[in-house]
C-alpha atoms as a PDB file:
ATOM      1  CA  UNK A   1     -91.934-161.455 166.604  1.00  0.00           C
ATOM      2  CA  UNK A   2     -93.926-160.409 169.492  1.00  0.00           C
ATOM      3  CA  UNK A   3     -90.707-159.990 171.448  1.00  0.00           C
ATOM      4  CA  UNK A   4     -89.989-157.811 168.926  1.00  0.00           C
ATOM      5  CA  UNK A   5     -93.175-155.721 169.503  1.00  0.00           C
ATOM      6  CA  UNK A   6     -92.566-155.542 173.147  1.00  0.00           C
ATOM      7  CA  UNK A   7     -88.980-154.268 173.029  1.00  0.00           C
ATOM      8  CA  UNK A   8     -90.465-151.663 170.485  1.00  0.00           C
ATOM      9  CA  UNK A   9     -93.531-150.594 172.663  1.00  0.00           C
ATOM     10  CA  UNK A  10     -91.242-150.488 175.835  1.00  0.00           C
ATOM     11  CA  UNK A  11     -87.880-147.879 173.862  1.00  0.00           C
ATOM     12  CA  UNK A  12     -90.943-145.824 172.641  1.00  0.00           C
ATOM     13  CA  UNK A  13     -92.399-145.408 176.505  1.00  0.00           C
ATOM     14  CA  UNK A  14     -88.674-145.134 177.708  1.00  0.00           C
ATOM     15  CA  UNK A  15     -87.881-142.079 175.147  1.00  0.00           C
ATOM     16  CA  UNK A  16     -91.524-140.713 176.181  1.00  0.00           C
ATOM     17  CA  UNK A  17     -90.826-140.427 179.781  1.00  0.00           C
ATOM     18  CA  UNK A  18     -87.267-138.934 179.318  1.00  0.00           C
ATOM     19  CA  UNK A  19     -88.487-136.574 176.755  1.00  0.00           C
ATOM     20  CA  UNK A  20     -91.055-135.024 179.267  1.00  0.00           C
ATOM     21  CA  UNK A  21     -88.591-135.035 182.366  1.00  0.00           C
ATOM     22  CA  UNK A  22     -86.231-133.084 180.170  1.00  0.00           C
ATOM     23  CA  UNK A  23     -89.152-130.369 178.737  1.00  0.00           C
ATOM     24  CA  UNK A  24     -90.229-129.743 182.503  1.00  0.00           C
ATOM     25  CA  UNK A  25     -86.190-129.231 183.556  1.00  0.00           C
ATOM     26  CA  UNK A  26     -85.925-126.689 180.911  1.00  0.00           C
ATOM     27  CA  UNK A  27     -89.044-124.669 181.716  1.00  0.00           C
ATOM     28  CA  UNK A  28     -88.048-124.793 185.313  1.00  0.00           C
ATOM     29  CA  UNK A  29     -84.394-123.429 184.704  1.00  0.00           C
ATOM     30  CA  UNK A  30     -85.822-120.550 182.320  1.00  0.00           C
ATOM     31  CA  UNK A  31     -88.494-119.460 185.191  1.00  0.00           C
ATOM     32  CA  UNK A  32     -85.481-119.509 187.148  1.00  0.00           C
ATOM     33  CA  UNK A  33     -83.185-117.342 185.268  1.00  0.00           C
ATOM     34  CA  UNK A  34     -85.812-115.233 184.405  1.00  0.00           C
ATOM     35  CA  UNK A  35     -86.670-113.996 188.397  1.00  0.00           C
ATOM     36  CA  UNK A  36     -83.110-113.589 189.338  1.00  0.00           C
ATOM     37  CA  UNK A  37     -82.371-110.457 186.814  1.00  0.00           C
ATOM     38  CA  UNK A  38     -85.960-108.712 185.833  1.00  0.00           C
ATOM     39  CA  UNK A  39     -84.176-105.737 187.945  1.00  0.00           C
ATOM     40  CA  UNK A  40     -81.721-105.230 185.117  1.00  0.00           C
ATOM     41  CA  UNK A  41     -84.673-105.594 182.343  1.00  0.00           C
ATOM     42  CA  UNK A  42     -85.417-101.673 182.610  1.00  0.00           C
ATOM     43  CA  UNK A  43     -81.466-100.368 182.462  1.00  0.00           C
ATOM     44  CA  UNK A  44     -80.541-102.129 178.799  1.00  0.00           C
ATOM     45  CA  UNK A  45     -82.954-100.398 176.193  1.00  0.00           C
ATOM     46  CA  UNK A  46     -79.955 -98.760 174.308  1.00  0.00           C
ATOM     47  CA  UNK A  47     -77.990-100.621 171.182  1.00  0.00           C
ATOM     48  CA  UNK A  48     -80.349-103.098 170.227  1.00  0.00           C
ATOM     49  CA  UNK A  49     -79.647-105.017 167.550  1.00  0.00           C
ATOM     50  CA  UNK A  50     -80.823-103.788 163.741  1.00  0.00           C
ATOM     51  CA  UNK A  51     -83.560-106.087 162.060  1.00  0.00           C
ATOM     52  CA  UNK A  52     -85.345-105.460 158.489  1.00  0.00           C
ATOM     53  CA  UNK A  53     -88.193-107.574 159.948  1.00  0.00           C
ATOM     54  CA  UNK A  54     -90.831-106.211 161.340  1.00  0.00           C
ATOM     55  CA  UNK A  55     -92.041-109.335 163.009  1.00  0.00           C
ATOM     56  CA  UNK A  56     -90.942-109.895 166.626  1.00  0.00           C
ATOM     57  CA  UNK A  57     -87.978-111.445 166.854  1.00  0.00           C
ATOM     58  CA  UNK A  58     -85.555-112.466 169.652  1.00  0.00           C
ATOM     59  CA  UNK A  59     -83.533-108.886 170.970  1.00  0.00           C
ATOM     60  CA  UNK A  60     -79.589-109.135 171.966  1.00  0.00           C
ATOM     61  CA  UNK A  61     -78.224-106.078 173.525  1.00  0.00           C
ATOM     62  CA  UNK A  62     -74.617-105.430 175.541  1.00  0.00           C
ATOM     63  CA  UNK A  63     -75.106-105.082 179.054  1.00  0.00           C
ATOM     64  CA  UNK A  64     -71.404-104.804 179.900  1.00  0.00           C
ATOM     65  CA  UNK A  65     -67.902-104.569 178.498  1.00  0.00           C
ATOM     66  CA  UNK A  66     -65.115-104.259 180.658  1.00  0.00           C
ATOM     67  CA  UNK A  67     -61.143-104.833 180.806  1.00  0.00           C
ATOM     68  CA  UNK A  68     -59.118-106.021 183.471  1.00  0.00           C
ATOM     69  CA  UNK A  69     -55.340-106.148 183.596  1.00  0.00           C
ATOM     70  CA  UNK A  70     -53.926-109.263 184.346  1.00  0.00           C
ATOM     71  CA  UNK A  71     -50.310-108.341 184.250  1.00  0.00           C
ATOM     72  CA  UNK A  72     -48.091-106.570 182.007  1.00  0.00           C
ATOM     73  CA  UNK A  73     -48.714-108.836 178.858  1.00  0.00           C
ATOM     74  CA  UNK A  74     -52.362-110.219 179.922  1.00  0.00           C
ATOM     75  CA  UNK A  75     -55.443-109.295 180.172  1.00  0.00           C
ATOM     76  CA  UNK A  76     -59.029-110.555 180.762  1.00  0.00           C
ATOM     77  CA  UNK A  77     -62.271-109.000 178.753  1.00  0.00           C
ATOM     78  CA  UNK A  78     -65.458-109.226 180.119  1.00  0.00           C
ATOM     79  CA  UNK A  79     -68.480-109.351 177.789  1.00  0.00           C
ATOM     80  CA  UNK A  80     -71.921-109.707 179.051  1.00  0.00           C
ATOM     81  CA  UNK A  81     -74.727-110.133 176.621  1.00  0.00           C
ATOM     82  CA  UNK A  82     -79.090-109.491 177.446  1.00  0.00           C
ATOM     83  CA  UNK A  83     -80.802-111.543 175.285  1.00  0.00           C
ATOM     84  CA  UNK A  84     -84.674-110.742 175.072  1.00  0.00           C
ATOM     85  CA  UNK A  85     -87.791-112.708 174.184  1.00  0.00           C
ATOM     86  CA  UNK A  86     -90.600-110.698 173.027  1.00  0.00           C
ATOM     87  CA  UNK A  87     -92.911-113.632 172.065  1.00  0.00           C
ATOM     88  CA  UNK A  88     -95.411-116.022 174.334  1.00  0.00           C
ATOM     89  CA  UNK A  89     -93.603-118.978 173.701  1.00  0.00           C
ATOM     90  CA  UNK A  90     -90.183-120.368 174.884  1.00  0.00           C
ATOM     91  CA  UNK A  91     -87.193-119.758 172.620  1.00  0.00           C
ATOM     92  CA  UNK A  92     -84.252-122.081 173.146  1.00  0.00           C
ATOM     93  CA  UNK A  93     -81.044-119.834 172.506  1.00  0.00           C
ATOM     94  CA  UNK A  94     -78.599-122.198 170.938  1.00  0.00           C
ATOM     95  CA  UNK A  95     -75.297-119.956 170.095  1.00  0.00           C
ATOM     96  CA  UNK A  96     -73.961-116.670 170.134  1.00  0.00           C
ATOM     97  CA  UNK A  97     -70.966-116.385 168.091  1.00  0.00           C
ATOM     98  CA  UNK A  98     -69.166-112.525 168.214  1.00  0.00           C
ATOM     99  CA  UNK A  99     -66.217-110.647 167.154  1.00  0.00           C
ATOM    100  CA  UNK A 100     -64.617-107.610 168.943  1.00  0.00           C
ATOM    101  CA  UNK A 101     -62.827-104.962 166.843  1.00  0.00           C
ATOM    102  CA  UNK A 102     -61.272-102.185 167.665  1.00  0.00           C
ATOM    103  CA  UNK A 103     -59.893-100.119 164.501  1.00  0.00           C
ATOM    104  CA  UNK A 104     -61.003-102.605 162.148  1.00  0.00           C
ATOM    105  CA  UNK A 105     -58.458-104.867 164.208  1.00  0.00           C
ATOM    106  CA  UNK A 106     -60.008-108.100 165.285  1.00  0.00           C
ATOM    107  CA  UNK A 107     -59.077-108.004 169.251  1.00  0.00           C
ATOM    108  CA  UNK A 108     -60.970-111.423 169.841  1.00  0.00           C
ATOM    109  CA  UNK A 109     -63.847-114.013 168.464  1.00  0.00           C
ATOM    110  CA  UNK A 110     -66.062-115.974 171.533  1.00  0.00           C
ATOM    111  CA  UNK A 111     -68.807-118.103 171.314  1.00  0.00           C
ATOM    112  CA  UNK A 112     -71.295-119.246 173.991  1.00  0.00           C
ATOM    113  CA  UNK A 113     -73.190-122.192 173.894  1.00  0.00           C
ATOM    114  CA  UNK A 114     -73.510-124.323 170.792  1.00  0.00           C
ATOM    115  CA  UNK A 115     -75.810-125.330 168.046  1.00  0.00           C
ATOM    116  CA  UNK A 116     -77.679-128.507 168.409  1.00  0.00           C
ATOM    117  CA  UNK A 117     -77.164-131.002 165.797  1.00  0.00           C
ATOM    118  CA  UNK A 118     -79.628-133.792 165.658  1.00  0.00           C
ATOM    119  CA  UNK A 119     -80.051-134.850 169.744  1.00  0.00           C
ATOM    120  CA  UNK A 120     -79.937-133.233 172.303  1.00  0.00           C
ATOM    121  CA  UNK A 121     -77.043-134.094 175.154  1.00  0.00           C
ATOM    122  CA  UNK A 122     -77.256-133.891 178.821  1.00  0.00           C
ATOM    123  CA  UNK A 123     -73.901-131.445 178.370  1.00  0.00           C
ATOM    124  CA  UNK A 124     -75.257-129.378 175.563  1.00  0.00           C
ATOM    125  CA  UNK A 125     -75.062-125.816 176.301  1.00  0.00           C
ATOM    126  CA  UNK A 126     -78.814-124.109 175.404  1.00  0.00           C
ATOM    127  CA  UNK A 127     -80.462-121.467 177.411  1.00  0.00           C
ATOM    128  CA  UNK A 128     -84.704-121.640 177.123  1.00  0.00           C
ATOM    129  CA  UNK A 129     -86.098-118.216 177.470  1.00  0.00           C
ATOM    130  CA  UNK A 130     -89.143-118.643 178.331  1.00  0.00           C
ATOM    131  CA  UNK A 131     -92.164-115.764 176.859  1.00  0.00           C
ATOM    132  CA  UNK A 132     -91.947-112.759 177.544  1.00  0.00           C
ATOM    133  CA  UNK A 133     -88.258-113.177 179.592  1.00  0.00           C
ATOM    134  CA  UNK A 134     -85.194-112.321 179.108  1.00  0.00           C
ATOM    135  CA  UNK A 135     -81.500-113.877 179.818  1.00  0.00           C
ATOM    136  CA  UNK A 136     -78.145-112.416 180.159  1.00  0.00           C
ATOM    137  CA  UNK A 137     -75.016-114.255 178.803  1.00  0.00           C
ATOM    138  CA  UNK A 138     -71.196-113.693 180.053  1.00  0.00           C
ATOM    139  CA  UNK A 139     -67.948-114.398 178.427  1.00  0.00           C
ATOM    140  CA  UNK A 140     -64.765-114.164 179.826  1.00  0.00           C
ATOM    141  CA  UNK A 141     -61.697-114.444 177.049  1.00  0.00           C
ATOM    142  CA  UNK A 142     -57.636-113.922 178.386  1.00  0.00           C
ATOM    143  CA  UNK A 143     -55.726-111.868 175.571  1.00  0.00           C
ATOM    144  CA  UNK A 144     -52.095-111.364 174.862  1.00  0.00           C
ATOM    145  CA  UNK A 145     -51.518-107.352 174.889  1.00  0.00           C
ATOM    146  CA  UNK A 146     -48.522-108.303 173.112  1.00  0.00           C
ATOM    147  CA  UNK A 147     -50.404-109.546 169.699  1.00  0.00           C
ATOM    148  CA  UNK A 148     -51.534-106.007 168.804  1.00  0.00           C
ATOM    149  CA  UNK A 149     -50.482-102.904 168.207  1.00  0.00           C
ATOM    150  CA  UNK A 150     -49.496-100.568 171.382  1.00  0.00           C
ATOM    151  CA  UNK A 151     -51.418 -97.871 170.085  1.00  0.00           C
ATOM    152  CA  UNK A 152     -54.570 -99.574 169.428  1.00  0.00           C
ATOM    153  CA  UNK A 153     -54.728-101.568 172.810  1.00  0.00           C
ATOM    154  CA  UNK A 154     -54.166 -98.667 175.060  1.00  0.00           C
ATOM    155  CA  UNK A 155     -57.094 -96.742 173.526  1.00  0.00           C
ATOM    156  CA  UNK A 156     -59.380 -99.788 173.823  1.00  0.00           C
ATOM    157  CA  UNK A 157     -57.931-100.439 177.742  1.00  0.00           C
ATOM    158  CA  UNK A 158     -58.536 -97.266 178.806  1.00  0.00           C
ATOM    159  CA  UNK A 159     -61.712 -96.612 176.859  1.00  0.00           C
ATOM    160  CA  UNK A 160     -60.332 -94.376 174.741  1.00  0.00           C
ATOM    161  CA  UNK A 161     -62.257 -95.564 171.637  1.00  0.00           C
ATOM    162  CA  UNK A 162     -65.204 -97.365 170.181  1.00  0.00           C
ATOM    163  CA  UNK A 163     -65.465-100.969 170.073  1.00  0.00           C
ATOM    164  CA  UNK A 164     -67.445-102.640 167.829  1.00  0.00           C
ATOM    165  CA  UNK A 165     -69.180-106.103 168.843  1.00  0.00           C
ATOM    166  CA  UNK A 166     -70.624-108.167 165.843  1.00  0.00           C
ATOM    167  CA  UNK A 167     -71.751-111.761 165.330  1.00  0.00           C
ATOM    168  CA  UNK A 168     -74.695-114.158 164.912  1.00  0.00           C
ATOM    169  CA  UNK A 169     -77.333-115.638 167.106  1.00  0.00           C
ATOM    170  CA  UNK A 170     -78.958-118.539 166.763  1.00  0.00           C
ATOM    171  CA  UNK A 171     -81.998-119.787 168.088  1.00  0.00           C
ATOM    172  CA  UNK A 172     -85.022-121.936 167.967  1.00  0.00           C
ATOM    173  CA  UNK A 173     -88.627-121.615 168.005  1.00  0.00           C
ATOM    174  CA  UNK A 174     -91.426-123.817 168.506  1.00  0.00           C
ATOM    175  CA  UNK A 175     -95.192-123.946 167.879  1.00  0.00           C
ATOM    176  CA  UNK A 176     -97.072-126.603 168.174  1.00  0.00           C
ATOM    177  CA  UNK A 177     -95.211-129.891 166.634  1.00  0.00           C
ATOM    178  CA  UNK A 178     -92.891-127.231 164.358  1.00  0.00           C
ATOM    179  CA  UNK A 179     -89.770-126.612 165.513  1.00  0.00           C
ATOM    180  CA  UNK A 180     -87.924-123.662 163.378  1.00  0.00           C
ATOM    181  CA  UNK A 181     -84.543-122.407 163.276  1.00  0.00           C
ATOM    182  CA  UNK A 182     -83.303-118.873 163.094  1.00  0.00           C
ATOM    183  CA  UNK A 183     -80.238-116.786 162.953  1.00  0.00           C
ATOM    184  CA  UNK A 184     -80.306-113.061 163.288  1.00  0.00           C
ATOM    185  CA  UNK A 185     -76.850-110.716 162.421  1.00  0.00           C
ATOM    186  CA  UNK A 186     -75.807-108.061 164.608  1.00  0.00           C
ATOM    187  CA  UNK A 187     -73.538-104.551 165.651  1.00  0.00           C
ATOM    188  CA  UNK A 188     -72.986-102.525 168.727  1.00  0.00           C
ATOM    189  CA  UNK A 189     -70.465 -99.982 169.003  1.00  0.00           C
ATOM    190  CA  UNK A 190     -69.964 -99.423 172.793  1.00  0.00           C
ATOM    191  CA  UNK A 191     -67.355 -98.108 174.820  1.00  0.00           C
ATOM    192  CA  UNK A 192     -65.022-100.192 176.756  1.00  0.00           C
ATOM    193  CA  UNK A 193     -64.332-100.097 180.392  1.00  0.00           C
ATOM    194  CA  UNK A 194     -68.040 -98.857 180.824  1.00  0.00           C
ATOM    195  CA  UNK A 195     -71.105-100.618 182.401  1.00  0.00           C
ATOM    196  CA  UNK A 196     -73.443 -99.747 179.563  1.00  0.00           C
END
């Protein structure tokens, strides 16, 4: 029985000491991300996202949409996302999930990162953003010109139309031994082919 104990006692210290190791790597990466871009903080105040609540919540905004020809039948969309924490604490982005439409055509669906189910994984894809900070997202996606209609690409290549960008975030939030999570809905109708 006392065998027992000590295998116990020593898994508890074990998950202690790789549950703090990972808490300080996360801060560390968020202070990180957060230095490298403050510059771009100031230029995306436009299309934030709408919320009912009047509580602060977590901002997403497009920084960036832009198309690039691949060759006659392919080509690659670039999508960059700012995602803004207005709160003290750190806010572990989980997933973005979108849609891009063009003419209430669907021209693509993306997702970065991924919900966390139960544990987390040494390859799980979550960005902390720490209080206060901010982080910006990209997503590259290759799509066949040939899988729409003529009309409807060229407008949205050569930024000849609106585009509309909707999806769901998902994030959590912790204070003190509570974690909660959230999802929050939004829209942006941008341009292509501009830096926003």
């Amino acid at each position: 029985m006392k065998l027992k104990h000590k295998i116990y006692f020593v898994s508890g210290v074990f998950l202690l000491i790789i549950t703090t190791i990972f808490l300080a790597n996360v801060e560390s990466n968020a202070r990180s991300n957060s230095g490298n871009i403050k510059r771009v903080q100031n230029e995306i105040s436009t299309n934030e996202a709408q919320t009912s609540d009047s509580q602060k919540q977590i901002g997403i905004s497009i920084a960036n949409l832009t198309v690039d020809k691949i060759n006659n039948n392919d080509s690659n969309v670039h999508l960059i996302f700012n995602v803004t924490n207005p709160t003290k604490g750190t806010i572990i982005l989980e997933e973005i999930q979108y849609n891009l439409i063009v003419k209430s055509t669907k021209l693509l669906s993306g997702t970065i990162g991924q919900k966390l189910e139960g544990f987390l994984t040494p390859s799980a894809d979550i960005y902390p953003i720490i209080g206060n900070g901010f982080i910006m997202l990209k997503d590259k996606k290759i799509v066949d010109r040939r899988n729409f209609n003529s009309t409807i690409w060229n407008n949205f290549d050569q930024g000849k139309t609106n585009t509309i960008i909707n999806g769901t975030i998902s994030y959590k939030t912790t204070v003190g031994l509570e974690s909660n999570r959230s999802e929050k809905d939004f829209r942006f109708t941008v341009p292509a082919h501009h830096n926003l």
